[in-house]
PDB file of N, CA and C in Angstrom:
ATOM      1  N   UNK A   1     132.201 154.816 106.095  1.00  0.00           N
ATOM      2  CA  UNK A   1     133.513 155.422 105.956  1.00  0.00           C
ATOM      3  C   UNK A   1     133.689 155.909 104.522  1.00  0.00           C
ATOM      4  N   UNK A   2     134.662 156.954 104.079  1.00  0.00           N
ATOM      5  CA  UNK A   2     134.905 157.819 103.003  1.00  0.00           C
ATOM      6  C   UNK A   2     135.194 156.466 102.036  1.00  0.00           C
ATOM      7  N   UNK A   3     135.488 156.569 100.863  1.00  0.00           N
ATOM      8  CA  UNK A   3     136.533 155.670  99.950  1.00  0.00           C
ATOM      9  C   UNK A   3     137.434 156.177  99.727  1.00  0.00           C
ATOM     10  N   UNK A   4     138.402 156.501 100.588  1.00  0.00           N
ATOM     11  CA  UNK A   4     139.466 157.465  99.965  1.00  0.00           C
ATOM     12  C   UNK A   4     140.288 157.114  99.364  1.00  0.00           C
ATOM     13  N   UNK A   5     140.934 157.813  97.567  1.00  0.00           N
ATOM     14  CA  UNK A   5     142.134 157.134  97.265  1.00  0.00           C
ATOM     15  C   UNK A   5     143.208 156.856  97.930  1.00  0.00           C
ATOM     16  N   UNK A   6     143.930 155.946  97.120  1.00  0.00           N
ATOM     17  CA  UNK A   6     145.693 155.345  97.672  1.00  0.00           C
ATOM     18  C   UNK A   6     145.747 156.980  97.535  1.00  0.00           C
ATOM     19  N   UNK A   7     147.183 157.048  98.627  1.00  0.00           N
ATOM     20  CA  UNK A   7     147.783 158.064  99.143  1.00  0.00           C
ATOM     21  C   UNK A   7     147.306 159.111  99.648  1.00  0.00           C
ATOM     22  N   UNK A   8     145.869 159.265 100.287  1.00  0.00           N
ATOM     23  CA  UNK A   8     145.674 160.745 100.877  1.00  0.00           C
ATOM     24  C   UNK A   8     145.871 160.642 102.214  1.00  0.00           C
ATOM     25  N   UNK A   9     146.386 161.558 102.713  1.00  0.00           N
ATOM     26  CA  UNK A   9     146.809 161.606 103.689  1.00  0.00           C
ATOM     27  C   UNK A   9     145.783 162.386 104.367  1.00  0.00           C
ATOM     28  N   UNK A  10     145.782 162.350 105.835  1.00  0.00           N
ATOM     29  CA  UNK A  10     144.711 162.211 106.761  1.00  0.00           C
ATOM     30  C   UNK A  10     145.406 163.683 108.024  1.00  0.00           C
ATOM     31  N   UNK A  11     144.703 165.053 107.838  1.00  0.00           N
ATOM     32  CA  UNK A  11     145.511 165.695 108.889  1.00  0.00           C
ATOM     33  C   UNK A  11     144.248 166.304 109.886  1.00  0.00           C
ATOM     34  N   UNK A  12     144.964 166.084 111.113  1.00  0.00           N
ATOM     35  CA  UNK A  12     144.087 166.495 112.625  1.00  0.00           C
ATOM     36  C   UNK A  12     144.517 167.897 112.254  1.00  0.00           C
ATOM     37  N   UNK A  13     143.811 169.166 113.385  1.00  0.00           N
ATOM     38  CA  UNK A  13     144.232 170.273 113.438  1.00  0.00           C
ATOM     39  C   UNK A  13     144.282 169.984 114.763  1.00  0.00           C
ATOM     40  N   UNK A  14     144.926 170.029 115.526  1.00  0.00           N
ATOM     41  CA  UNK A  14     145.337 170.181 116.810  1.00  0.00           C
ATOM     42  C   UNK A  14     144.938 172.036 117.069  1.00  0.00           C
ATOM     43  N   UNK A  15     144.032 171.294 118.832  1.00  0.00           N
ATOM     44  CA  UNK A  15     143.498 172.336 119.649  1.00  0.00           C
ATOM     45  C   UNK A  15     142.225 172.530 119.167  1.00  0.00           C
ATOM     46  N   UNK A  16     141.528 173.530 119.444  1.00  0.00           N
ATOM     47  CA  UNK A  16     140.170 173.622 118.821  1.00  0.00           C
ATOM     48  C   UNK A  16     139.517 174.523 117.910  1.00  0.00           C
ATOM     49  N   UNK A  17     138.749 174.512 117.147  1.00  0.00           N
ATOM     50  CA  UNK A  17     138.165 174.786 115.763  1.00  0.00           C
ATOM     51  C   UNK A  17     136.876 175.314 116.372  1.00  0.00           C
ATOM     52  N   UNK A  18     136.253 176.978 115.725  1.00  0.00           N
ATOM     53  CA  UNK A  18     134.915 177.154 116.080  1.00  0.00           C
ATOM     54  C   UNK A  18     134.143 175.858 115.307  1.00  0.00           C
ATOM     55  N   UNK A  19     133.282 175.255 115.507  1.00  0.00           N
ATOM     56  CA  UNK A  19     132.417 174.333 114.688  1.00  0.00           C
ATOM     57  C   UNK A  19     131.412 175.090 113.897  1.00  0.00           C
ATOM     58  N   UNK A  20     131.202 176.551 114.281  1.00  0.00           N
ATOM     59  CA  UNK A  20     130.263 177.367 112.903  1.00  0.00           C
ATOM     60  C   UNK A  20     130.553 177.518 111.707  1.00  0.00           C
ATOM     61  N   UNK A  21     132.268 176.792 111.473  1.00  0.00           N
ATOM     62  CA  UNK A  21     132.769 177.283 110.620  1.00  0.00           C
ATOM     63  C   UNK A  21     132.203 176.447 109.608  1.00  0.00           C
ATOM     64  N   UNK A  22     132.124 176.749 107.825  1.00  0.00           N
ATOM     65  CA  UNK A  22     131.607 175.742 107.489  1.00  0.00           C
ATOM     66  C   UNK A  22     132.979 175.698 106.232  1.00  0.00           C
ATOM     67  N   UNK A  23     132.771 175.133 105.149  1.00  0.00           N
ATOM     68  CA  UNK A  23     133.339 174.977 103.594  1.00  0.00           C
ATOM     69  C   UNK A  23     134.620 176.005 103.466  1.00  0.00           C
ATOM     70  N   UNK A  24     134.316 176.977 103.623  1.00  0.00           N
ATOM     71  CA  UNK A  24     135.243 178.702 102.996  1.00  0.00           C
ATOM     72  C   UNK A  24     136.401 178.651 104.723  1.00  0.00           C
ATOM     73  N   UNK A  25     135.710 178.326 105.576  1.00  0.00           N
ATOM     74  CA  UNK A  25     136.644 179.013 106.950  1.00  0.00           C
ATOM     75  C   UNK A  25     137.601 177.656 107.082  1.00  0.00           C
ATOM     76  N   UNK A  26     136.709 176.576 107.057  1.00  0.00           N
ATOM     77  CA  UNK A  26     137.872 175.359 107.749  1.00  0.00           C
ATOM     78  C   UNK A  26     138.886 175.281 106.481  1.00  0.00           C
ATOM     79  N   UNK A  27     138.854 175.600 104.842  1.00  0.00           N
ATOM     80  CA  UNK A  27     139.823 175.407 104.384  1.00  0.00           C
ATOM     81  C   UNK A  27     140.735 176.344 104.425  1.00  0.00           C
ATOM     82  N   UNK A  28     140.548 177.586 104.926  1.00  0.00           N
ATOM     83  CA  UNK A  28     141.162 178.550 105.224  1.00  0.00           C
ATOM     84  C   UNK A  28     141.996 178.281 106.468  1.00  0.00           C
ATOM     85  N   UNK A  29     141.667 177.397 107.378  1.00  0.00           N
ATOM     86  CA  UNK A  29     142.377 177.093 108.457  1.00  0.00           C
ATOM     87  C   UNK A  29     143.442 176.104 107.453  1.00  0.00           C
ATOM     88  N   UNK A  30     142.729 174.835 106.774  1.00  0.00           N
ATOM     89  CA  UNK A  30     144.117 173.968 105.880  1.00  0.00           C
ATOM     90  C   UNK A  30     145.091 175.070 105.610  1.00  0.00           C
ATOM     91  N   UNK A  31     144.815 175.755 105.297  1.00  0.00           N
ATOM     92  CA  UNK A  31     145.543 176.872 104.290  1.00  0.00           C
ATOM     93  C   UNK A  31     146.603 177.480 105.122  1.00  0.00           C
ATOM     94  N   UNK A  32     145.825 178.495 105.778  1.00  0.00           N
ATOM     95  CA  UNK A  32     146.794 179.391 106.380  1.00  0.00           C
ATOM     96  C   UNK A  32     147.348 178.891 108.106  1.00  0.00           C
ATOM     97  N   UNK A  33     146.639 178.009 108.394  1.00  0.00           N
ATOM     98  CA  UNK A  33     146.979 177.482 109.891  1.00  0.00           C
ATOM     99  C   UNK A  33     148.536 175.980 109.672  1.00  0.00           C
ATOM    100  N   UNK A  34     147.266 175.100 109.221  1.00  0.00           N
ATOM    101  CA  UNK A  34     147.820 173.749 108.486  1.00  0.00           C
ATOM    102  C   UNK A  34     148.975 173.516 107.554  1.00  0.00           C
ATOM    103  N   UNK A  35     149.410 174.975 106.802  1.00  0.00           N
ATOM    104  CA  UNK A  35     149.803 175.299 105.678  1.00  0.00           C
ATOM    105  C   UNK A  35     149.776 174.268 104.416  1.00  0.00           C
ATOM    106  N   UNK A  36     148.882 173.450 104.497  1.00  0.00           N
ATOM    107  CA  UNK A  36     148.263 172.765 103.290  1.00  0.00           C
ATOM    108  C   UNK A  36     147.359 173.593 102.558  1.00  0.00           C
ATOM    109  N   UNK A  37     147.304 172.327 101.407  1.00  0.00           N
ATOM    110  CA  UNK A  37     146.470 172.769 100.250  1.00  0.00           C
ATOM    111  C   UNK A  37     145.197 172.060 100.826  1.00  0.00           C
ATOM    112  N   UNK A  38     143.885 172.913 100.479  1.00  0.00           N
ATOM    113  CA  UNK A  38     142.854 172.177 101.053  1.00  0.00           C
ATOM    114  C   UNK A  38     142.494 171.331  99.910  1.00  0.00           C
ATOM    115  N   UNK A  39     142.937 172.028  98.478  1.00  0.00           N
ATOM    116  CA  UNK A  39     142.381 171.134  97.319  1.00  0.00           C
ATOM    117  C   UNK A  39     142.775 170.142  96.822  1.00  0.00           C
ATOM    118  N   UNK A  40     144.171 169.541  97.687  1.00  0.00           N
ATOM    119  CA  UNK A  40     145.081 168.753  97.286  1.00  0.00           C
ATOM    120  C   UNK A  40     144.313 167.091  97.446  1.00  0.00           C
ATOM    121  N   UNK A  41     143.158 166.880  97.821  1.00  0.00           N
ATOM    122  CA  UNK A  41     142.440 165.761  98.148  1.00  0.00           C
ATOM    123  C   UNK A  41     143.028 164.978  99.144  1.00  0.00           C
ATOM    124  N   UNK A  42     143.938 165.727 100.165  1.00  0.00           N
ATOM    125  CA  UNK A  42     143.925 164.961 101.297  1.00  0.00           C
ATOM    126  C   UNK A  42     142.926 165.641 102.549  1.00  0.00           C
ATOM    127  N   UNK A  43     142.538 164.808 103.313  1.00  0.00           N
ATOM    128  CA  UNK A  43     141.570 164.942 104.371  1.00  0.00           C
ATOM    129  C   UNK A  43     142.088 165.686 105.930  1.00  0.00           C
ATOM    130  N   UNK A  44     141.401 166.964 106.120  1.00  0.00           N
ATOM    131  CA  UNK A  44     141.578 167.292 107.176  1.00  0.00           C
ATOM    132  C   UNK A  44     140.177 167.267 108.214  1.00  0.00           C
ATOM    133  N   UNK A  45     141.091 167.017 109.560  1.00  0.00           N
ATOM    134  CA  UNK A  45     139.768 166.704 110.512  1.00  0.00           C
ATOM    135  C   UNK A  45     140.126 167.923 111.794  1.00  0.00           C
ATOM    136  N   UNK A  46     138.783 168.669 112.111  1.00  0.00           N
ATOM    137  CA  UNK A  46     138.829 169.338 113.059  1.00  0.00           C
ATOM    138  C   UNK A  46     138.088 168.793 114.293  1.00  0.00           C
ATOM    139  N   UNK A  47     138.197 169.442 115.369  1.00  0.00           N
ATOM    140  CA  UNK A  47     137.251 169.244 116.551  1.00  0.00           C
ATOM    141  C   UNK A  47     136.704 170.405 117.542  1.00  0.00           C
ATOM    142  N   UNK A  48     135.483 170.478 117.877  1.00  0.00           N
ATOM    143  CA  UNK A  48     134.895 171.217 118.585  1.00  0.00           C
ATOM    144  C   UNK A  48     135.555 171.425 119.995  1.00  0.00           C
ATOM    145  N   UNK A  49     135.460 172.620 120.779  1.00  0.00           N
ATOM    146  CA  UNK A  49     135.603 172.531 122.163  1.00  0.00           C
ATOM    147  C   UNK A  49     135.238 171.780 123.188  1.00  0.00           C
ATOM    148  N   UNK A  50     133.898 170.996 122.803  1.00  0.00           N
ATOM    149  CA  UNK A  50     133.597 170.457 123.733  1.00  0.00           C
ATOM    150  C   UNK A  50     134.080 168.815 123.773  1.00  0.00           C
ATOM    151  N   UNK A  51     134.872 168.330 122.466  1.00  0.00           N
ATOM    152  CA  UNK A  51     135.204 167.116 122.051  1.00  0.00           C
ATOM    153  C   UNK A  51     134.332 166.366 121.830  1.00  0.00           C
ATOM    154  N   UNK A  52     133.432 166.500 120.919  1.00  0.00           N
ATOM    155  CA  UNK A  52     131.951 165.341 120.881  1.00  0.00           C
ATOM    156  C   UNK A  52     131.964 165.683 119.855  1.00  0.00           C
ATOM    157  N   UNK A  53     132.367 166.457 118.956  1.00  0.00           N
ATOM    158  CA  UNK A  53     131.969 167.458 117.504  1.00  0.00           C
ATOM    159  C   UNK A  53     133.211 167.511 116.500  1.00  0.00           C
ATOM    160  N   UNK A  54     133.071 166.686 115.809  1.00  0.00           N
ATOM    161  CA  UNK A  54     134.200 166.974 114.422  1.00  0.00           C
ATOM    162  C   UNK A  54     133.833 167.176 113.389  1.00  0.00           C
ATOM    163  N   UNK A  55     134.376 167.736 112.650  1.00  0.00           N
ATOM    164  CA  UNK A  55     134.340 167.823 111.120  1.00  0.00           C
ATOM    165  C   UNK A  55     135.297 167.480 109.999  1.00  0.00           C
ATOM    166  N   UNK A  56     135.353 166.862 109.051  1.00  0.00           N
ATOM    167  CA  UNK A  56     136.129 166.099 108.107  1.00  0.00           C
ATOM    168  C   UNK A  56     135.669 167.119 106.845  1.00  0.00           C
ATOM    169  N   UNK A  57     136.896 167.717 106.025  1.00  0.00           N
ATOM    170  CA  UNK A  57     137.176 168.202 104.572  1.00  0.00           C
ATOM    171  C   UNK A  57     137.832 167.326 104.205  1.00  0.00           C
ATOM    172  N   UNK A  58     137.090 167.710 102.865  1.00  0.00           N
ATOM    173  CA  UNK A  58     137.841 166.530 101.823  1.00  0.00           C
ATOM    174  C   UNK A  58     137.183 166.818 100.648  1.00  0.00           C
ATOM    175  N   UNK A  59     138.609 167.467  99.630  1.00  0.00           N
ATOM    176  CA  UNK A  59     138.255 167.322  98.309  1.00  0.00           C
ATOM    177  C   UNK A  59     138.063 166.332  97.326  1.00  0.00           C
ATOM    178  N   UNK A  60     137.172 165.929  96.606  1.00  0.00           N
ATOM    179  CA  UNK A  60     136.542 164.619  96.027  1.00  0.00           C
ATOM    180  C   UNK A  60     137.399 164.635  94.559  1.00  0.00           C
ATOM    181  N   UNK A  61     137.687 165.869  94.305  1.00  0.00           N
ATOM    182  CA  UNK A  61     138.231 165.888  92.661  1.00  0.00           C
ATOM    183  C   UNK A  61     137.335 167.030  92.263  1.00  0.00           C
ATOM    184  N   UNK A  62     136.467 167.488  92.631  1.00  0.00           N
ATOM    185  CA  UNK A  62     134.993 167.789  91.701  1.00  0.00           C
ATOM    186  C   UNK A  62     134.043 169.032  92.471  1.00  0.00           C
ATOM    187  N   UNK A  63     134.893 168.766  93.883  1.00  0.00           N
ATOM    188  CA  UNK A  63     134.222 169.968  94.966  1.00  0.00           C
ATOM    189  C   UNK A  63     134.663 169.316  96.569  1.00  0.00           C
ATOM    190  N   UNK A  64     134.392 170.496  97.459  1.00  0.00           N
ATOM    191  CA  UNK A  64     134.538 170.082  98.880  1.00  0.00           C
ATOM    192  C   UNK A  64     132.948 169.195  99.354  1.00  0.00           C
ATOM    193  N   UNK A  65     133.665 168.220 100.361  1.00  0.00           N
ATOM    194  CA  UNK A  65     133.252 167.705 101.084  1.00  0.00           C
ATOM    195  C   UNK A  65     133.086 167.678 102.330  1.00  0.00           C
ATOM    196  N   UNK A  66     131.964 167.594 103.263  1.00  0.00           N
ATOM    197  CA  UNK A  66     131.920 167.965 104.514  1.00  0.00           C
ATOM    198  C   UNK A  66     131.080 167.197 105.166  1.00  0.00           C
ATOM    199  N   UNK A  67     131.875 166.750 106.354  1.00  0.00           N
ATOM    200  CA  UNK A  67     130.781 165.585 107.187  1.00  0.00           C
ATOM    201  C   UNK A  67     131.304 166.046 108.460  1.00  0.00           C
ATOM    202  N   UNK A  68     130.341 165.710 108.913  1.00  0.00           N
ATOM    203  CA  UNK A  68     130.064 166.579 110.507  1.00  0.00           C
ATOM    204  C   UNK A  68     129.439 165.505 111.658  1.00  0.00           C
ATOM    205  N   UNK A  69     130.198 165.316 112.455  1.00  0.00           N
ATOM    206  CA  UNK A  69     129.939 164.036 113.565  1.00  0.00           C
ATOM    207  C   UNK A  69     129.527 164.334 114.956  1.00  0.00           C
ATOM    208  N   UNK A  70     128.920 163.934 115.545  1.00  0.00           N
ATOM    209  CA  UNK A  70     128.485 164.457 117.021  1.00  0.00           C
ATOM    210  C   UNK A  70     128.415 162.601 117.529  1.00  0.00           C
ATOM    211  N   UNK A  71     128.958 162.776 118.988  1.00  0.00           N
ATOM    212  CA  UNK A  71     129.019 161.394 120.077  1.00  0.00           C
ATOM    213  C   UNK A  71     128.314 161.646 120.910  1.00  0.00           C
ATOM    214  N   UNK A  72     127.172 161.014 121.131  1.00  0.00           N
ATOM    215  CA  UNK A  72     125.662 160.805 121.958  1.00  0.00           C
ATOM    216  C   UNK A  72     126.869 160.915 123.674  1.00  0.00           C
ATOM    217  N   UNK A  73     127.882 159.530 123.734  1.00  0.00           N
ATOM    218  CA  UNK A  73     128.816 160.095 124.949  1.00  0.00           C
ATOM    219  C   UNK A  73     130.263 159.797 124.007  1.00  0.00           C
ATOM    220  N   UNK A  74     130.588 160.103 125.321  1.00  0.00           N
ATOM    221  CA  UNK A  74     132.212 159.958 125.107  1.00  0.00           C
ATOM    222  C   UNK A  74     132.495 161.513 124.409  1.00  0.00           C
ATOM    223  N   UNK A  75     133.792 161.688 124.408  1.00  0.00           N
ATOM    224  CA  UNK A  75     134.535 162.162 123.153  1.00  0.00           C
ATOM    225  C   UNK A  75     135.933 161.555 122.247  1.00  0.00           C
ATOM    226  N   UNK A  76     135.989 162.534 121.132  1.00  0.00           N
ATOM    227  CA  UNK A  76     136.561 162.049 120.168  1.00  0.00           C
ATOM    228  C   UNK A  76     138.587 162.614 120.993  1.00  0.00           C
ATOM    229  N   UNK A  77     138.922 161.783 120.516  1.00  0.00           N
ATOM    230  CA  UNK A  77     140.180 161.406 121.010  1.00  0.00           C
ATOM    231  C   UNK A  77     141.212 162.210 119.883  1.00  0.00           C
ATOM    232  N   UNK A  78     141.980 163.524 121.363  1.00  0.00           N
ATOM    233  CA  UNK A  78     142.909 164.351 120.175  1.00  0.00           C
ATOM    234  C   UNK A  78     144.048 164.645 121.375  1.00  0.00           C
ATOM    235  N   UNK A  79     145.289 165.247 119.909  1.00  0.00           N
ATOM    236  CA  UNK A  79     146.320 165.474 120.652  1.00  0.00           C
ATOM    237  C   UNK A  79     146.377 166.934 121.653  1.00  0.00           C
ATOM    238  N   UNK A  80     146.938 166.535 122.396  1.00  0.00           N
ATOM    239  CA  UNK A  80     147.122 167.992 123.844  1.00  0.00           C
ATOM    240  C   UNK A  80     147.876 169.059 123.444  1.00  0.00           C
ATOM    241  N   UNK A  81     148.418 169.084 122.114  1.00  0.00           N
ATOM    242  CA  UNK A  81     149.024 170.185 121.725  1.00  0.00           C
ATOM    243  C   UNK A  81     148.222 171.379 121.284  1.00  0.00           C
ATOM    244  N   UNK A  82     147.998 172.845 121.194  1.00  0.00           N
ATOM    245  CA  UNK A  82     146.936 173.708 121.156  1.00  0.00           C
ATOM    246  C   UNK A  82     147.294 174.148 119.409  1.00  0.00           C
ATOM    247  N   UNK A  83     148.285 173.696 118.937  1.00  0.00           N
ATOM    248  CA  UNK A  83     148.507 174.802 117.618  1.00  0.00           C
ATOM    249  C   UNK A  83     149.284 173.080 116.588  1.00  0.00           C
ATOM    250  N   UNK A  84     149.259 173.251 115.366  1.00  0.00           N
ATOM    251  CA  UNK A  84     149.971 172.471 114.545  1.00  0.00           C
ATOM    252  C   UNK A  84     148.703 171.375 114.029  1.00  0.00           C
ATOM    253  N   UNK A  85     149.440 170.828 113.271  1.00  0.00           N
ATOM    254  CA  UNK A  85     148.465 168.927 113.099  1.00  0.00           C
ATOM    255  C   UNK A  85     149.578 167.684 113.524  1.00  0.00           C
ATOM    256  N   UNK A  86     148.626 166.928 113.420  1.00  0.00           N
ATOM    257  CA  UNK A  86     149.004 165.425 113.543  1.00  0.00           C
ATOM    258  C   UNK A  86     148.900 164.617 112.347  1.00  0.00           C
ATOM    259  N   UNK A  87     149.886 163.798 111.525  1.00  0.00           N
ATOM    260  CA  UNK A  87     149.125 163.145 110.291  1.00  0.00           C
ATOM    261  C   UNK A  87     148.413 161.557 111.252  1.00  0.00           C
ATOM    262  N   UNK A  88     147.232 161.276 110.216  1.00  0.00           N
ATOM    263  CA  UNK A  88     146.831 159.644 110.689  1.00  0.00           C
ATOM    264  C   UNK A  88     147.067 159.056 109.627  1.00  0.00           C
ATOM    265  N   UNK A  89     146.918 157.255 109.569  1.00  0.00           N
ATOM    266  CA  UNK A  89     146.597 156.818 108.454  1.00  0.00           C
ATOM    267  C   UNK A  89     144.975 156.971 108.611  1.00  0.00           C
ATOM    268  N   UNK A  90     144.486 156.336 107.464  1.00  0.00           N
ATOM    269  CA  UNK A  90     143.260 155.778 107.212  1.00  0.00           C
ATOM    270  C   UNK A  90     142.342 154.825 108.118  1.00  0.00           C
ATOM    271  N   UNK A  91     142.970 154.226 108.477  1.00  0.00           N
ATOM    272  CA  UNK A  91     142.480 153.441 109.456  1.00  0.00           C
ATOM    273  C   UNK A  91     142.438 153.660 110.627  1.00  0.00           C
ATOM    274  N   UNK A  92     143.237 154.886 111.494  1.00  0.00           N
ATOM    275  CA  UNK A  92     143.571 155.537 112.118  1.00  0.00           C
ATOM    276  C   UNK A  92     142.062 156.690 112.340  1.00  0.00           C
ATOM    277  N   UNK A  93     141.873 157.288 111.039  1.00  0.00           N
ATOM    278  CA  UNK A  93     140.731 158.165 110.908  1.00  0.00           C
ATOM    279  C   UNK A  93     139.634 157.197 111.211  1.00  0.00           C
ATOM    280  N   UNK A  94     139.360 155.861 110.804  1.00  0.00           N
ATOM    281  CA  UNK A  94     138.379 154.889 110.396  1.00  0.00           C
ATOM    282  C   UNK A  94     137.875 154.933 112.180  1.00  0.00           C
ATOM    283  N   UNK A  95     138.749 154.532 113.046  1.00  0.00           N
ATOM    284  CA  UNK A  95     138.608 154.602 114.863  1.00  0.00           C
ATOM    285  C   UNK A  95     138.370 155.836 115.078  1.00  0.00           C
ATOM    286  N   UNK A  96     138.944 156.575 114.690  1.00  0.00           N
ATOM    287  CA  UNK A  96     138.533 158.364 115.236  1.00  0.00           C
ATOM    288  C   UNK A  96     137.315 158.405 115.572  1.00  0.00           C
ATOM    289  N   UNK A  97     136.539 158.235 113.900  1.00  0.00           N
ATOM    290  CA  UNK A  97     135.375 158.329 113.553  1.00  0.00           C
ATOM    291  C   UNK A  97     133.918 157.577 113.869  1.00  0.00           C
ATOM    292  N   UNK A  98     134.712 155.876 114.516  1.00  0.00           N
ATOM    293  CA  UNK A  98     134.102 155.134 115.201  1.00  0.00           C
ATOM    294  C   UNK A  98     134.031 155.926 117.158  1.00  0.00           C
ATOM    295  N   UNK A  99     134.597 156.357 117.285  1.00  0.00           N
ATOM    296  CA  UNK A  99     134.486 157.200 118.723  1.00  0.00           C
ATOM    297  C   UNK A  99     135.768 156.372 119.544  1.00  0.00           C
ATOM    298  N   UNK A 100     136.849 155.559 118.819  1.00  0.00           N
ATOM    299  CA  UNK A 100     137.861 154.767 119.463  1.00  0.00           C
ATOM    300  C   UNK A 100     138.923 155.550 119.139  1.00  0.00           C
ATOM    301  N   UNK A 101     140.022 155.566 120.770  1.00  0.00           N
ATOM    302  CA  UNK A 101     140.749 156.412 121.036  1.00  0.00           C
ATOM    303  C   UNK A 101     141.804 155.639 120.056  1.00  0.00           C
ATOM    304  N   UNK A 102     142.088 156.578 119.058  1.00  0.00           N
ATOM    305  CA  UNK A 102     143.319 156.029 117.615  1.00  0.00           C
ATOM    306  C   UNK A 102     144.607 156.188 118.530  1.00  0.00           C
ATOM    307  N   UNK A 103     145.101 156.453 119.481  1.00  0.00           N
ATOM    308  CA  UNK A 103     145.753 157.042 120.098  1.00  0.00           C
ATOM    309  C   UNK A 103     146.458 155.409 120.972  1.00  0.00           C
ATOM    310  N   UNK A 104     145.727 154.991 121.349  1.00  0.00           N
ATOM    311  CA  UNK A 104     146.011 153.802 122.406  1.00  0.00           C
ATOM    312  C   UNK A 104     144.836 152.822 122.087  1.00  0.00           C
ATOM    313  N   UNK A 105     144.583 152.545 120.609  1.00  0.00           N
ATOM    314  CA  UNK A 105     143.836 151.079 120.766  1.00  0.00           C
ATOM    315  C   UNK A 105     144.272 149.754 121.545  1.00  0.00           C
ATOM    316  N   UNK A 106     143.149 149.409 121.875  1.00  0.00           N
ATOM    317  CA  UNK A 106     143.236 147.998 122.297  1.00  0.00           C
ATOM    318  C   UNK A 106     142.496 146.745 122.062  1.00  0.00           C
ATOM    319  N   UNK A 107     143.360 146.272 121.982  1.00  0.00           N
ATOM    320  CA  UNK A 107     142.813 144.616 121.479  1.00  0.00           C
ATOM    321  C   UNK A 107     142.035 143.662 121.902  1.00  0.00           C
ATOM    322  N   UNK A 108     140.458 143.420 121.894  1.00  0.00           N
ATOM    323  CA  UNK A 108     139.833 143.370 122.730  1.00  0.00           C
ATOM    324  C   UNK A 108     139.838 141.322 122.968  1.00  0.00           C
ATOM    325  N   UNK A 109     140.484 140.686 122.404  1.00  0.00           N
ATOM    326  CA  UNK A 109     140.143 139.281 122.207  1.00  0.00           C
ATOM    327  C   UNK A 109     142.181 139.370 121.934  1.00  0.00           C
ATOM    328  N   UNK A 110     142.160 137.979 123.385  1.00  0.00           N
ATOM    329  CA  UNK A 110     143.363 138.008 123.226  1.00  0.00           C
ATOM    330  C   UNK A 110     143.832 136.900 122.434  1.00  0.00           C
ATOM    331  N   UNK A 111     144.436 136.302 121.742  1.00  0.00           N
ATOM    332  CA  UNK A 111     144.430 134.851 121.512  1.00  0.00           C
ATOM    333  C   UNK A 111     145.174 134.080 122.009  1.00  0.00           C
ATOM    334  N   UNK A 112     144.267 132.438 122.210  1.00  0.00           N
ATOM    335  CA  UNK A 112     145.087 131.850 123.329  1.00  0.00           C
ATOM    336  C   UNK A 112     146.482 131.177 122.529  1.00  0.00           C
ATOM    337  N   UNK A 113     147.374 131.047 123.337  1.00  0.00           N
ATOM    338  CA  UNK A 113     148.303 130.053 122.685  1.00  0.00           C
ATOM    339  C   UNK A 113     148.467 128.566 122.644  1.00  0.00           C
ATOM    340  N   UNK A 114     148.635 128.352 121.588  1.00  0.00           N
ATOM    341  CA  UNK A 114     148.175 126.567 121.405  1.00  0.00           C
ATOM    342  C   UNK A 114     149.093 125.856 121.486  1.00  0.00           C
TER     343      UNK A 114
END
């Protein structure tokens, strides 16, 4: 997982993203879609059409960053809206990125009561 500083905030692009895009296009989507700053060092996450394929920007201080994820199965878990974002926390991104639906986790160990 990233180390990201206190306070960056974490934005989905809701609907889908060509995945050819690389560095110059997805911050252009922050920009003119997202209406964020891409350089502002908070993290935006896109997703492919087919939902198995994301990509994470993120300015470090120093230059863009780009990590690119593919799920052997499953897909990655997004909102049904076609246009806008979603903010996450961090930990929120941390499940995304693990392939767990951030959306409706569940608790897998219940504890008993004593």
């Amino acid at each position: 997982m990233l180390g990201l500083p206190a306070g960056t905030r974490v934005w989905l692009a809701a609907g889908v993203t060509d995945m050819r895009r690389g560095f110059d296009g997805l911050a252009a989507i922050a920009q003119d879609v997202l209406q964020q700053d891409p350089f502002s060092g908070h993290v935006f996450v896109f997703r492919g059409r087919k939902g198995d394929r994301i990509k994470v920007l993120w300015w470090s201080g120093d230059g863009l960053c780009l990590l690119a994820k593919r799920l052997e199965q499953g897909h990655f878990g997004w909102p049904q809206a076609e246009s806008g974002s979603v903010h996450l926390t961090p930990a929120q991104l941390s499940m995304l990125l693990e392939g767990i639906d951030w959306r409706r986790p569940a608790r897998t160990h219940k504890p008993s009561q004593v």
